[in-house]
C-alpha atoms as a PDB file:
ATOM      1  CA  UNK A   1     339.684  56.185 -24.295  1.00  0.00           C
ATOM      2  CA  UNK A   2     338.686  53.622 -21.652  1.00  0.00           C
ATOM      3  CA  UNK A   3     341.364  54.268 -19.711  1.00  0.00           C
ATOM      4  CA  UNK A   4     340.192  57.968 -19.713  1.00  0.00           C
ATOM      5  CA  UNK A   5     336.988  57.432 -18.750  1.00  0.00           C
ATOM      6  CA  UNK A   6     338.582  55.561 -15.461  1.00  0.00           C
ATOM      7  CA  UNK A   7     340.671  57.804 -14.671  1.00  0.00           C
ATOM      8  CA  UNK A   8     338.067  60.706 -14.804  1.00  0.00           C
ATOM      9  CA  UNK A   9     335.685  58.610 -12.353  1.00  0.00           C
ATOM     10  CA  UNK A  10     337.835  57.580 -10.125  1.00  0.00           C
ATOM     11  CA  UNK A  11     339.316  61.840  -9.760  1.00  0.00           C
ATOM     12  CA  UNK A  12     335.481  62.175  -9.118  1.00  0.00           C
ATOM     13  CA  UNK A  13     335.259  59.370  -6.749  1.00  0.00           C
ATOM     14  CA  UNK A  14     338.193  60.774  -4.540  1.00  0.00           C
ATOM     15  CA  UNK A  15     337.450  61.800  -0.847  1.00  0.00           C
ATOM     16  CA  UNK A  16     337.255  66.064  -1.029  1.00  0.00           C
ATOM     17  CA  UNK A  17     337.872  66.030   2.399  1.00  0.00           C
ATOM     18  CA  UNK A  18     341.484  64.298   0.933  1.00  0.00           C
ATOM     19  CA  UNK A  19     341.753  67.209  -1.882  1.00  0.00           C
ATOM     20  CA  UNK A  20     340.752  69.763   1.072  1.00  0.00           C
ATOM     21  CA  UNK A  21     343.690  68.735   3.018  1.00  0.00           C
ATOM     22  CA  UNK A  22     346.248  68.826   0.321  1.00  0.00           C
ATOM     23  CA  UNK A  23     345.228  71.928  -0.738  1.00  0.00           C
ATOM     24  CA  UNK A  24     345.470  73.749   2.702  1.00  0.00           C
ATOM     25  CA  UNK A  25     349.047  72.818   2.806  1.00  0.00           C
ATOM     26  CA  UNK A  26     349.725  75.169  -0.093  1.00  0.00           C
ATOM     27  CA  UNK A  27     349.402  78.884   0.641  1.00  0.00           C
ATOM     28  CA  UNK A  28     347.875  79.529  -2.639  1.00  0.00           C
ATOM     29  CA  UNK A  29     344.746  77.770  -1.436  1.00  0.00           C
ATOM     30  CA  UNK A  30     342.033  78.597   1.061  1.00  0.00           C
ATOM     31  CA  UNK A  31     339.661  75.789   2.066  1.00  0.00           C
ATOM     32  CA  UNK A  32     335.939  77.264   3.083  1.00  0.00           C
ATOM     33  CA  UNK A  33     333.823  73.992   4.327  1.00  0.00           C
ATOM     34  CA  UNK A  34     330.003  73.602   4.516  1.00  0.00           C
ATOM     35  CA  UNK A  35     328.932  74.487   8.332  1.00  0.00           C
ATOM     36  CA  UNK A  36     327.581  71.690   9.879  1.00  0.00           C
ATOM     37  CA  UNK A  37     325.836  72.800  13.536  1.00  0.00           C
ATOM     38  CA  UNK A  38     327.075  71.565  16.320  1.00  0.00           C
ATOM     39  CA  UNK A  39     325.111  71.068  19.598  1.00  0.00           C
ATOM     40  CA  UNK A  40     328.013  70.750  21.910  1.00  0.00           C
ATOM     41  CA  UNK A  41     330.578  73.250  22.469  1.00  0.00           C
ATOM     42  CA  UNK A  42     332.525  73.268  25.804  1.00  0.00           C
ATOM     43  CA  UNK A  43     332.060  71.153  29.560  1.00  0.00           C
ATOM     44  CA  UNK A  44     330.695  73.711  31.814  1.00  0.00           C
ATOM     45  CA  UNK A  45     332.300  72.248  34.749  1.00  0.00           C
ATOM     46  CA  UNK A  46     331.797  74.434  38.150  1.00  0.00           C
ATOM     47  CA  UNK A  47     330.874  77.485  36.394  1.00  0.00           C
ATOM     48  CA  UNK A  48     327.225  79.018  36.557  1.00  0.00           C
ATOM     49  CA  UNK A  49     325.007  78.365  33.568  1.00  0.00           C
ATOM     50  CA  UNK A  50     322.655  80.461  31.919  1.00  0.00           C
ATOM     51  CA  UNK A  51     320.298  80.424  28.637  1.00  0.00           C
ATOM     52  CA  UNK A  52     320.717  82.568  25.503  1.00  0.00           C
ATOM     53  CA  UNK A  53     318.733  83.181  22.464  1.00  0.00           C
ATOM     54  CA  UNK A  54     319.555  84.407  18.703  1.00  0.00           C
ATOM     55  CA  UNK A  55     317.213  85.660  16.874  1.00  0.00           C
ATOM     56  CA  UNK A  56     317.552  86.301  13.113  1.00  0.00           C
ATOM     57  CA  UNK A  57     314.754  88.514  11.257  1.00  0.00           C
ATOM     58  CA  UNK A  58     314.086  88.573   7.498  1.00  0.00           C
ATOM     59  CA  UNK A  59     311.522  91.563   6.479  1.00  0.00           C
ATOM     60  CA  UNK A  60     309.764  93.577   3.818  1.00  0.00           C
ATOM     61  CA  UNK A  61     312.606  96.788   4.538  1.00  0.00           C
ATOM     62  CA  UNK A  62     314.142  98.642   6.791  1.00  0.00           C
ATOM     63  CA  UNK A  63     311.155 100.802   9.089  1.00  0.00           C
ATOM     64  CA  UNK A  64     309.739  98.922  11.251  1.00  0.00           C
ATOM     65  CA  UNK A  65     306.708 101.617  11.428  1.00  0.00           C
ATOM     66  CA  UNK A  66     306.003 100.550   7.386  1.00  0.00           C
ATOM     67  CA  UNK A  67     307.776  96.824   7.014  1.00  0.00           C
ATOM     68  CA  UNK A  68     306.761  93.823   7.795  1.00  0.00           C
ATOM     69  CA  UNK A  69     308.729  90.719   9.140  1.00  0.00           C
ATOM     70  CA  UNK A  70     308.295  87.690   6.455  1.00  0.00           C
ATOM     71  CA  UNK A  71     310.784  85.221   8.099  1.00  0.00           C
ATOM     72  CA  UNK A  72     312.243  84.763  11.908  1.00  0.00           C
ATOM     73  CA  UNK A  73     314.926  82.406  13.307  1.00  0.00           C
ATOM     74  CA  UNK A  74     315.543  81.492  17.198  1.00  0.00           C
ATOM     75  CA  UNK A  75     318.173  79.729  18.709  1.00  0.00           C
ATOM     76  CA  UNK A  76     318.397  78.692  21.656  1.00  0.00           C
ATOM     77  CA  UNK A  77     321.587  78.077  23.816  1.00  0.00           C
ATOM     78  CA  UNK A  78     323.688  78.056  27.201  1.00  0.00           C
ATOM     79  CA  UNK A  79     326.524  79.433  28.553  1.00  0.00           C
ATOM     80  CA  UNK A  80     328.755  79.995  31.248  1.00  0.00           C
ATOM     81  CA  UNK A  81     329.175  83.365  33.162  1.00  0.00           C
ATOM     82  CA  UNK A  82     332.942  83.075  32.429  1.00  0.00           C
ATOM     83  CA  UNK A  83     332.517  83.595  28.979  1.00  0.00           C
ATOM     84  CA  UNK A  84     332.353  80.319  27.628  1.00  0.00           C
ATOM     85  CA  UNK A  85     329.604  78.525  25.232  1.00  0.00           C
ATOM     86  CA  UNK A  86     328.286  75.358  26.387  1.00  0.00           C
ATOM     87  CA  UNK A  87     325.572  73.882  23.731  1.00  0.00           C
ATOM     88  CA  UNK A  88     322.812  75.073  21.123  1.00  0.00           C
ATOM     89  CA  UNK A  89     319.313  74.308  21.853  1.00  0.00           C
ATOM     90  CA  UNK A  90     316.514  73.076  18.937  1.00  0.00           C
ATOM     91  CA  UNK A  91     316.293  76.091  16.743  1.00  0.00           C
ATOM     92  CA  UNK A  92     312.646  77.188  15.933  1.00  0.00           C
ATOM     93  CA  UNK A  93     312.070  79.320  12.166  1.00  0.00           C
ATOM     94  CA  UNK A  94     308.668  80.311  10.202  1.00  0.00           C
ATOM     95  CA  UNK A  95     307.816  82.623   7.615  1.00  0.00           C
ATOM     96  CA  UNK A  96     304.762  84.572   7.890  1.00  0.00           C
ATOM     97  CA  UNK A  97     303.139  86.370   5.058  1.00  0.00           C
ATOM     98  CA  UNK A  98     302.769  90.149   5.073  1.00  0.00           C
ATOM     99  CA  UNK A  99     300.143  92.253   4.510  1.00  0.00           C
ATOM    100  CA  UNK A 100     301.762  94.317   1.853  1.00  0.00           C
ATOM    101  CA  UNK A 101     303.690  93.184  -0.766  1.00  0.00           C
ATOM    102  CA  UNK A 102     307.699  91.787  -0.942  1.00  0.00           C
ATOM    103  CA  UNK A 103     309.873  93.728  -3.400  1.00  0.00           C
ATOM    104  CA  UNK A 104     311.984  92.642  -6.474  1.00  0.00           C
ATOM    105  CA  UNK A 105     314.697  94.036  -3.618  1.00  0.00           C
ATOM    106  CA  UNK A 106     313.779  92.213  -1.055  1.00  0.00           C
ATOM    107  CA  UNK A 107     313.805  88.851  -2.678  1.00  0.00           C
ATOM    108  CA  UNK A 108     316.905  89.296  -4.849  1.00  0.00           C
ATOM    109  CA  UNK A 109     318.397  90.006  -0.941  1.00  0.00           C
ATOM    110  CA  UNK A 110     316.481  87.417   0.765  1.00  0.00           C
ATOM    111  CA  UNK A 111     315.483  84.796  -1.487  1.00  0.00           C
ATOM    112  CA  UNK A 112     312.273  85.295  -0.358  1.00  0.00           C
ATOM    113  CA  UNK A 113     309.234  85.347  -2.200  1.00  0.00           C
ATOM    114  CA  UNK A 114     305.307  85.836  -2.019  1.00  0.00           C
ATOM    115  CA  UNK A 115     304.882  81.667  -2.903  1.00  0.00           C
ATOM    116  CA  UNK A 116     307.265  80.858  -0.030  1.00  0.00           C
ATOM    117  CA  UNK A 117     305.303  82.777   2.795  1.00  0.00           C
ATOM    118  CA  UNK A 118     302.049  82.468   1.477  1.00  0.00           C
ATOM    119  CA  UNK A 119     299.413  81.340   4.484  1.00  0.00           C
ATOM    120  CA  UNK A 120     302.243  80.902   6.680  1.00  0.00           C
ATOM    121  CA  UNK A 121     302.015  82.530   9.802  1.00  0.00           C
ATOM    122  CA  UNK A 122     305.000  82.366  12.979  1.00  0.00           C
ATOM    123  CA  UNK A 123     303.472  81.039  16.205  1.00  0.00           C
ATOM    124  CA  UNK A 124     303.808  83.331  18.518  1.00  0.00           C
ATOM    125  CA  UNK A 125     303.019  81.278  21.534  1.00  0.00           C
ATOM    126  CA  UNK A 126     306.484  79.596  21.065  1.00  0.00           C
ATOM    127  CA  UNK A 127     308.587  82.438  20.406  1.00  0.00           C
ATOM    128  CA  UNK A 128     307.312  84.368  23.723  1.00  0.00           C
ATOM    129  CA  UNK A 129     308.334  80.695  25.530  1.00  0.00           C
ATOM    130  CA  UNK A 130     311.429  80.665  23.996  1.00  0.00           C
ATOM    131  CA  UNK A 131     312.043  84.170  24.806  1.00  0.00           C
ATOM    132  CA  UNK A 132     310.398  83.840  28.759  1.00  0.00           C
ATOM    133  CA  UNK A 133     313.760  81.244  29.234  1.00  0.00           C
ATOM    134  CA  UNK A 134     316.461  83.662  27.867  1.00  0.00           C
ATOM    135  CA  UNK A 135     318.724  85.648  30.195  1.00  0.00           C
ATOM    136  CA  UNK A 136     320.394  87.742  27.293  1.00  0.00           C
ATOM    137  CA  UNK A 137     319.302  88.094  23.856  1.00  0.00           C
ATOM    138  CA  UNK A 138     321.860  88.210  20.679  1.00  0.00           C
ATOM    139  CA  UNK A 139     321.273  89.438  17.034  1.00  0.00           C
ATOM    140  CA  UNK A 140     323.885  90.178  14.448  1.00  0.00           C
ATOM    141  CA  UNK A 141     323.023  93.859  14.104  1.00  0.00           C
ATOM    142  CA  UNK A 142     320.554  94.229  17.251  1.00  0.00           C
ATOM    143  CA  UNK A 143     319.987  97.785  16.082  1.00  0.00           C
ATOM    144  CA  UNK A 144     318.028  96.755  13.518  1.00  0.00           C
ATOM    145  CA  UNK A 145     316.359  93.259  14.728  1.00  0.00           C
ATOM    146  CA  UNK A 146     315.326  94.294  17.758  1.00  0.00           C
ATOM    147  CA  UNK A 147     312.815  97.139  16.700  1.00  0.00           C
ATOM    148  CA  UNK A 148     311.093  94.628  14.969  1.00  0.00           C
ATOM    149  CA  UNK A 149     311.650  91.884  17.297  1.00  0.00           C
ATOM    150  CA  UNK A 150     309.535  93.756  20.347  1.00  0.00           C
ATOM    151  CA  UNK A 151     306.959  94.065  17.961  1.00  0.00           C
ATOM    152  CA  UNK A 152     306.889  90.486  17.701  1.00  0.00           C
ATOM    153  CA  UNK A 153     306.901  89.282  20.582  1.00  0.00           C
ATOM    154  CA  UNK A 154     306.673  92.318  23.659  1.00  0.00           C
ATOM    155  CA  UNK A 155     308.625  90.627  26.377  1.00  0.00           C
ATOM    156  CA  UNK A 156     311.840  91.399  24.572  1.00  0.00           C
ATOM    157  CA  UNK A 157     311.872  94.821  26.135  1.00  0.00           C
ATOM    158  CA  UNK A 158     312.128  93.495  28.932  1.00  0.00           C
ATOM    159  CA  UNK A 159     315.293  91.215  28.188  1.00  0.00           C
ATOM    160  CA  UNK A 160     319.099  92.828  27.978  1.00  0.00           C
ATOM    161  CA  UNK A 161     320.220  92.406  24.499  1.00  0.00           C
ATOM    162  CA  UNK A 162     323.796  91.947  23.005  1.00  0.00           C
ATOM    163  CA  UNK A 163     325.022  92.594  19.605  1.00  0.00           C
ATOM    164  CA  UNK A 164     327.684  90.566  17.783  1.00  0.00           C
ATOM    165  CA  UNK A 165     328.237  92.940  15.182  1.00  0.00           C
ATOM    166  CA  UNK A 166     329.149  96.165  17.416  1.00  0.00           C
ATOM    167  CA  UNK A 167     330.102  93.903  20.745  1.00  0.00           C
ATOM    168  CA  UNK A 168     333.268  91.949  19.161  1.00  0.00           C
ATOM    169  CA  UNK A 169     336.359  93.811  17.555  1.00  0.00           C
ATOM    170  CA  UNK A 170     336.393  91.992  14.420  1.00  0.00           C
ATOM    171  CA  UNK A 171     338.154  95.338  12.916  1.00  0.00           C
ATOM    172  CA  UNK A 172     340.823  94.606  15.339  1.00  0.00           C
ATOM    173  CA  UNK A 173     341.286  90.806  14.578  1.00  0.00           C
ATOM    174  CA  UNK A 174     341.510  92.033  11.152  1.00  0.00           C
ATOM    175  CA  UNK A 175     338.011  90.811  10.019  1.00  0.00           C
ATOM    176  CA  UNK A 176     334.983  91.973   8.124  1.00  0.00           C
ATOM    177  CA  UNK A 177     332.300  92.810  10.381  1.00  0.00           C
ATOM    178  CA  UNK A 178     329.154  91.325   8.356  1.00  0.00           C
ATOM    179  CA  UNK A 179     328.147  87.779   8.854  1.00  0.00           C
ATOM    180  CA  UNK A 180     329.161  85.605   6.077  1.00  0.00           C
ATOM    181  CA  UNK A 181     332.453  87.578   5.770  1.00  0.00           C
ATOM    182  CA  UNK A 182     333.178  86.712   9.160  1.00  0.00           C
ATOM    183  CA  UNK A 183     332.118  83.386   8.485  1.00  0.00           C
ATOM    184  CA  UNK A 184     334.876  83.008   5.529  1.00  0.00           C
ATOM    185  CA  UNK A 185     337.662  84.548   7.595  1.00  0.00           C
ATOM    186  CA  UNK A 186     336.602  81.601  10.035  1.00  0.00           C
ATOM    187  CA  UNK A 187     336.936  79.084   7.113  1.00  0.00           C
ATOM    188  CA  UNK A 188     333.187  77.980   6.859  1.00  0.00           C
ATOM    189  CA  UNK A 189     330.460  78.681   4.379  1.00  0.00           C
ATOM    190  CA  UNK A 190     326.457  78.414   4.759  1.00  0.00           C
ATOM    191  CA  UNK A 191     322.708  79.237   3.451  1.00  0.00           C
ATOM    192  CA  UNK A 192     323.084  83.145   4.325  1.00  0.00           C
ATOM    193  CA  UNK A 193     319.523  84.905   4.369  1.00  0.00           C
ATOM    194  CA  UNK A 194     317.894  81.826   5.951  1.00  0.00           C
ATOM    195  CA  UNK A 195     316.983  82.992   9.551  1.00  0.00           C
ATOM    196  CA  UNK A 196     317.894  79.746  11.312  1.00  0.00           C
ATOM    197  CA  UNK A 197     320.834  79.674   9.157  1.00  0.00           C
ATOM    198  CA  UNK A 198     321.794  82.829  10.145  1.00  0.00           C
ATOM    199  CA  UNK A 199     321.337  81.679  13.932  1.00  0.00           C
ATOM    200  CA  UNK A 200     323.375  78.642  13.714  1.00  0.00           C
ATOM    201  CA  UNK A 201     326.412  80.596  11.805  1.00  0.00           C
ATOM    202  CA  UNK A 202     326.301  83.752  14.331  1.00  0.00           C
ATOM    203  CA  UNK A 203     326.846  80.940  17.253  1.00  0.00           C
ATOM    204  CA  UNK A 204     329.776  79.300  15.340  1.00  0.00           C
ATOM    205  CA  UNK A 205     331.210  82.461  14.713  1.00  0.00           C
ATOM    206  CA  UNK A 206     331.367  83.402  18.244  1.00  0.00           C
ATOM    207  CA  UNK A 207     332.136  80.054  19.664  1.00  0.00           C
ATOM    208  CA  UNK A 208     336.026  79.655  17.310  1.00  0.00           C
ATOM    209  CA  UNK A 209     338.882  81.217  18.465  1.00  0.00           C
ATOM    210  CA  UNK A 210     339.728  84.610  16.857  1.00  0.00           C
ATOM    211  CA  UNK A 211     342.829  84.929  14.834  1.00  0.00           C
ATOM    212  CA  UNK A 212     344.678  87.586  16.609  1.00  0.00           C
ATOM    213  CA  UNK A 213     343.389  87.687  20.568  1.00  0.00           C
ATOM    214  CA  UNK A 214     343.218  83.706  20.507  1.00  0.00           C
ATOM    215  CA  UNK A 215     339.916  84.639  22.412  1.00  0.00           C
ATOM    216  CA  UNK A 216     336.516  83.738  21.589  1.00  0.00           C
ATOM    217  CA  UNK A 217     333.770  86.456  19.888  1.00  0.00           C
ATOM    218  CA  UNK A 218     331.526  85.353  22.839  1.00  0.00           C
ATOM    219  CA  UNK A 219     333.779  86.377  25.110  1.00  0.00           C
ATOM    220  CA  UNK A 220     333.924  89.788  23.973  1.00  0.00           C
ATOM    221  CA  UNK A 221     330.810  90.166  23.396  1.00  0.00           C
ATOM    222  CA  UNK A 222     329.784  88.460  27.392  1.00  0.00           C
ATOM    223  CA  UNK A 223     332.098  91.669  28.656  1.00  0.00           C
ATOM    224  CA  UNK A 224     329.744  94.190  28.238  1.00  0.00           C
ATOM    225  CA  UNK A 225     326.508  92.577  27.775  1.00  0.00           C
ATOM    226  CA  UNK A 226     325.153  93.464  31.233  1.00  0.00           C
ATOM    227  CA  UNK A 227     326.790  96.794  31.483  1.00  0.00           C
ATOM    228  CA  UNK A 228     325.124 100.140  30.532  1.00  0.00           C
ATOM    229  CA  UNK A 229     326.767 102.436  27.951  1.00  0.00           C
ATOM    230  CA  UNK A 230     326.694 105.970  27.831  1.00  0.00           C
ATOM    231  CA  UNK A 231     325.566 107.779  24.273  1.00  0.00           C
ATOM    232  CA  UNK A 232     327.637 110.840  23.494  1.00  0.00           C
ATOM    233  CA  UNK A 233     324.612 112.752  21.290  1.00  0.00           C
ATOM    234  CA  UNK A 234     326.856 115.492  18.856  1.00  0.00           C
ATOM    235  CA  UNK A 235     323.559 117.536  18.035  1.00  0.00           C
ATOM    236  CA  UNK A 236     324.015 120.057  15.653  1.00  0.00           C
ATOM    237  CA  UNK A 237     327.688 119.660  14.711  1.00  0.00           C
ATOM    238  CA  UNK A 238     329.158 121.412  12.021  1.00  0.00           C
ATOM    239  CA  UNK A 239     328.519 119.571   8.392  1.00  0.00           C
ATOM    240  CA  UNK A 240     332.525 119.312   7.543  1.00  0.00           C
ATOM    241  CA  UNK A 241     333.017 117.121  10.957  1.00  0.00           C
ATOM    242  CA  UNK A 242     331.087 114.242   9.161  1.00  0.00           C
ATOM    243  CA  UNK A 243     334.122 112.527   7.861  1.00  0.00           C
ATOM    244  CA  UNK A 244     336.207 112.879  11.189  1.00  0.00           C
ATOM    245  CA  UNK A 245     332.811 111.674  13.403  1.00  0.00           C
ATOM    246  CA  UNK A 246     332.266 108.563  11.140  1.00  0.00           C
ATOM    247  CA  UNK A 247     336.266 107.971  11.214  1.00  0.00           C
ATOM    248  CA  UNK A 248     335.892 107.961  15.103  1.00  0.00           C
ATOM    249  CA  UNK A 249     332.681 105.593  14.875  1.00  0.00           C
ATOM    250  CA  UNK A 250     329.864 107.445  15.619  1.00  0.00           C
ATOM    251  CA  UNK A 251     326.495 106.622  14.055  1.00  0.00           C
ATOM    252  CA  UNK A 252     323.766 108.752  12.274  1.00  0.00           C
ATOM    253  CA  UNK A 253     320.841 109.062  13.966  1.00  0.00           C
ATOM    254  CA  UNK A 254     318.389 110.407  11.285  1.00  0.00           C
ATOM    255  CA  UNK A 255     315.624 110.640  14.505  1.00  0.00           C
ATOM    256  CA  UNK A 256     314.316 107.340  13.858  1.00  0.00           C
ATOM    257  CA  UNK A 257     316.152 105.953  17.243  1.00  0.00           C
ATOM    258  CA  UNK A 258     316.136 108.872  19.300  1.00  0.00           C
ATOM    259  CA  UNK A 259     314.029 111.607  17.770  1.00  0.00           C
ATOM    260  CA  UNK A 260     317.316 113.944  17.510  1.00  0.00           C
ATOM    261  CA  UNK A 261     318.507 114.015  14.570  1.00  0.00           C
ATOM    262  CA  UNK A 262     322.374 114.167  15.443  1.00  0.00           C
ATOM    263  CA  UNK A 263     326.012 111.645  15.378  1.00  0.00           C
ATOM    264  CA  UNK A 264     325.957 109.668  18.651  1.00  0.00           C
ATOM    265  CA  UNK A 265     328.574 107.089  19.908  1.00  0.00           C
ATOM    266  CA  UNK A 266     328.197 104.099  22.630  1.00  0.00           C
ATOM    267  CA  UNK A 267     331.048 104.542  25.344  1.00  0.00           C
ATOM    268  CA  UNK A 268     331.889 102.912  28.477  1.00  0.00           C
ATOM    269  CA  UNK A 269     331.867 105.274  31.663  1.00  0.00           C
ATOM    270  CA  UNK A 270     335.678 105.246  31.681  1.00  0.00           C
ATOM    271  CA  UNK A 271     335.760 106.982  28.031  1.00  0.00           C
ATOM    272  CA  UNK A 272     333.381 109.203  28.613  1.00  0.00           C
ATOM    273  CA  UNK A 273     336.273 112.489  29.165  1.00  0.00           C
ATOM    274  CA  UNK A 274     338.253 111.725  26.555  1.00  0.00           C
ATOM    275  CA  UNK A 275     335.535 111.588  24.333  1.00  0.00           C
ATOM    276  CA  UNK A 276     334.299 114.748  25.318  1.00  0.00           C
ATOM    277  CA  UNK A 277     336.984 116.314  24.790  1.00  0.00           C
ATOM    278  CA  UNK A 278     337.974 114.891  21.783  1.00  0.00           C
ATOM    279  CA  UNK A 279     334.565 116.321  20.155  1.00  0.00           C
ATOM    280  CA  UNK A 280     335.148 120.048  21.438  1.00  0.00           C
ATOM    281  CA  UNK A 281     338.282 120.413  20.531  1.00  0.00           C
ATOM    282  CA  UNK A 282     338.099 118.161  16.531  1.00  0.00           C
ATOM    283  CA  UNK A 283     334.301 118.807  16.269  1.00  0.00           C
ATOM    284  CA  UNK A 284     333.215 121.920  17.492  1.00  0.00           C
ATOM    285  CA  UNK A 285     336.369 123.954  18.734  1.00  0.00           C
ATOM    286  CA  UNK A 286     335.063 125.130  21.713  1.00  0.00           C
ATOM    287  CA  UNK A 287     333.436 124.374  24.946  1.00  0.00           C
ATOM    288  CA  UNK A 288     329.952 123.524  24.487  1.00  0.00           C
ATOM    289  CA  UNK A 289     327.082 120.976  26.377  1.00  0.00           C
ATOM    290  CA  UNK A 290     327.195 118.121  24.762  1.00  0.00           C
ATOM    291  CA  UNK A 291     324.371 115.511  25.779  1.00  0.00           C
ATOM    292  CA  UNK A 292     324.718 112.118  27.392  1.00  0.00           C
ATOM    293  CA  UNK A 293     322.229 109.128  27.856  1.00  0.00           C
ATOM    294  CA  UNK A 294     322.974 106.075  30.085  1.00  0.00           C
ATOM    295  CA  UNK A 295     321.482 103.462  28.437  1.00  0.00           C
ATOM    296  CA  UNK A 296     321.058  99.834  30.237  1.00  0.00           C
ATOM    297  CA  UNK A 297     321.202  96.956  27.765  1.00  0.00           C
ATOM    298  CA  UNK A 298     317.724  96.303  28.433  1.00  0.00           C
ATOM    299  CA  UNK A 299     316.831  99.803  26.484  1.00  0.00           C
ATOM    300  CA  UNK A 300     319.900  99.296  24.265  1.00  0.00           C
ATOM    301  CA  UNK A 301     319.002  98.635  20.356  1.00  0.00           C
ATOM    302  CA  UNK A 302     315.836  99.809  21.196  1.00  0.00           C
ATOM    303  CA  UNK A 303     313.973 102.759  20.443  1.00  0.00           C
ATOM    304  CA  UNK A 304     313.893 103.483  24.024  1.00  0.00           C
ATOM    305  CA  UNK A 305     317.302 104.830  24.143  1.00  0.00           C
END
C-alpha cells in the first residue's frame, strides 16, 4: 500500500509539460496550453513602426442606445507597415457600474456581476491617451465594439478601425471564426470574457502563423485596414433570396447601422461588377439600381456608414 501511495505522488509530481509532449506525439491527443502574454514578438529592423490598440468591451446587451458598458480592455501595441507585429504595450482594464441593472444573461455570459462593478468607474482620461497614440484600432467583432466604444471615449471616430473577425479568412484556413475557437485551433486556452484577456488572446491569435497560408492573421487583416470598402445595400429583395444572400455573406441590417432595413455586403472596388451582377441575376432577376456606399475605415463599424 506504501508503495502505492509513492507511486501515485510521484505520477503527480511529474513535469506536465513532460506528459504534454508525449502526448502530442500521438494523434489521438491534442495539447491546448494556458496563454501566457508575451511582450515581444518580432525585430522590426528597417521597417516603419506604428502603434495599435485592442479594445475589448463587456456590456449590459447588445443596443448601445439602451446598454451599458460594465467592463473595457485596451491593449496597446506596435507594428510594422509590412505586416509584421513587433511588441504589446501595458494593457489597461476597469469595470464600471451601470446605471441599470446586469441580467441573469449577461452574467452567466460574462461572469460579471453587480458585486464585481459596484463603485467602479473606467477612467476615462487614460483611455482617450491611450487612444490619442493609436494609428489603427482592432476589436474582435468591431461591428459591435465600436458603437459603444465612441461613446466611450469620442476620439475613436476619428481613428480607422480594423476587425479581426471579418478582416482574416479563418473560414479559409479552416478555422472557427469566434475567439476562443480560434484560440484552440491555435493550441492555447485562456480567461475568455475578461476584457484584457480578450486583448491579450486576439494579439496572439493574430501574431502565430495560420495553418494553411503559413501567413500571419495580422497580416491579413494589415491588407485592408486603410482601404475603403464599398457596401452593396440589397434593399427590398425578395424574402426567398435570404438563404442564397446569407450563403454569399451578406449581413442583415435591421436599420440599426444604416437606417435601411436591407442585406448589405463589404467589397473591395475590384468586386464591385461581379457582385452586381451576381445579385440581379440570383437575387432579383432583372436589372434594377442597386445602392452603393464607399465607406473609409474611419466610418467603418460605425454607425456612420
Amino acid at each position: 500500500m506504501v508503495r502505492n501511495r509513492r507511486s501515485t505522488q510521484d505520477m503527480l509530481d511529474i513535469d506536465p509539460e513532460l506528459v504534454a509532449t508525449a502526448l502530442e506525439r500521438n494523434g489521438d491527443y491534442r495539447v491546448l496550453r494556458r496563454h501566457k502574454p508575451r511582450r515581444s514578438f518580432d525585430v522590426p529592423g528597417d521597417a516603419e513602426v506604428r502603434n495599435g490598440l485592442i479594445i475589448d468591451l463587456e456590456t449590459t446587451g447588445l443596443d448601445p442606445a439602451y446598454h451599458e458598458i460594465i467592463e473595457v480592455g485596451m491593449l496597446p501595441f506596435t507594428y510594422t507597415v509590412d505586416g509584421r507585429l513587433v511588441a504589446a504595450g501595458v494593457p489597461y482594464g476597469s469595470f464600471q457600474q451601470p446605471f441599470g441593472p446586469i441580467l441573469p444573461e449577461i452574467t452567466r455570459l460574462t461572469g460579471i456581476d453587480a458585486a464585481m462593478v459596484e463603485g467602479r468607474m473606467i477612467d476615462r482620461s487614460r483611455v482617450a491617451a491611450m487612444v490619442h497614440e493609436a494609428d489603427l484600432v482592432i476589436a474582435h467583432n468591431s461591428a459591435f465594439d465600436r458603437r459603444f466604444a465612441e461613446d466611450l471615449c469620442p476620439a475613436l471616430a476619428t481613428k480607422p478601425w480594423g476587425c479581426s473577425l471579418t478582416m482574416v479568412p479563418w473560414a479559409a484556413e479552416g478555422m472557427g471564426s469566434k475567439l476562443c475557437y480560434i484560440a484552440a485551433d491555435l493550441g492555447f486556452i485562456y480567461s475568455a470574457h475578461r476584457a484584457v484577456d480578450d486583448c491579450q488572446a486576439t494579439l496572439e491569435c493574430l501574431a502565430r502563423p495560420l495553418p494553411q497560408s503559413g501567413r500571419t492573421g495580422f497580416s491579413f487583416l494589415l491588407e485592408q485596414a486603410f482601404e475603403p470598402v464599398y457596401r452593396l445595400k440589397a434593399i427590398r429583395s425578395p424574402f426567398e433570396a435570404k438563404d442564397a444572400l446569407k450563403a454569399r455573406r451578406y449581413r442583415w441590417d435591421d436599420g440599426s447601422i444604416s437606417k435601411m432595413r436591407c442585406w448589405y455586403k463589404d467589397v473591395p472596388e475590384e468586386e464591385i461588377a461581379s457582385e452586381l451582377a451576381w445579385l440581379r441575376l440570383e437575387v432579383y432577376r432583372h436589372e434594377v439600381d442597386i445602392p452603393i456606399v464607399r465607406v473609409t475605415p474611419y466610418d467603418r463599424f460605425s454607425s456612420r456608414a
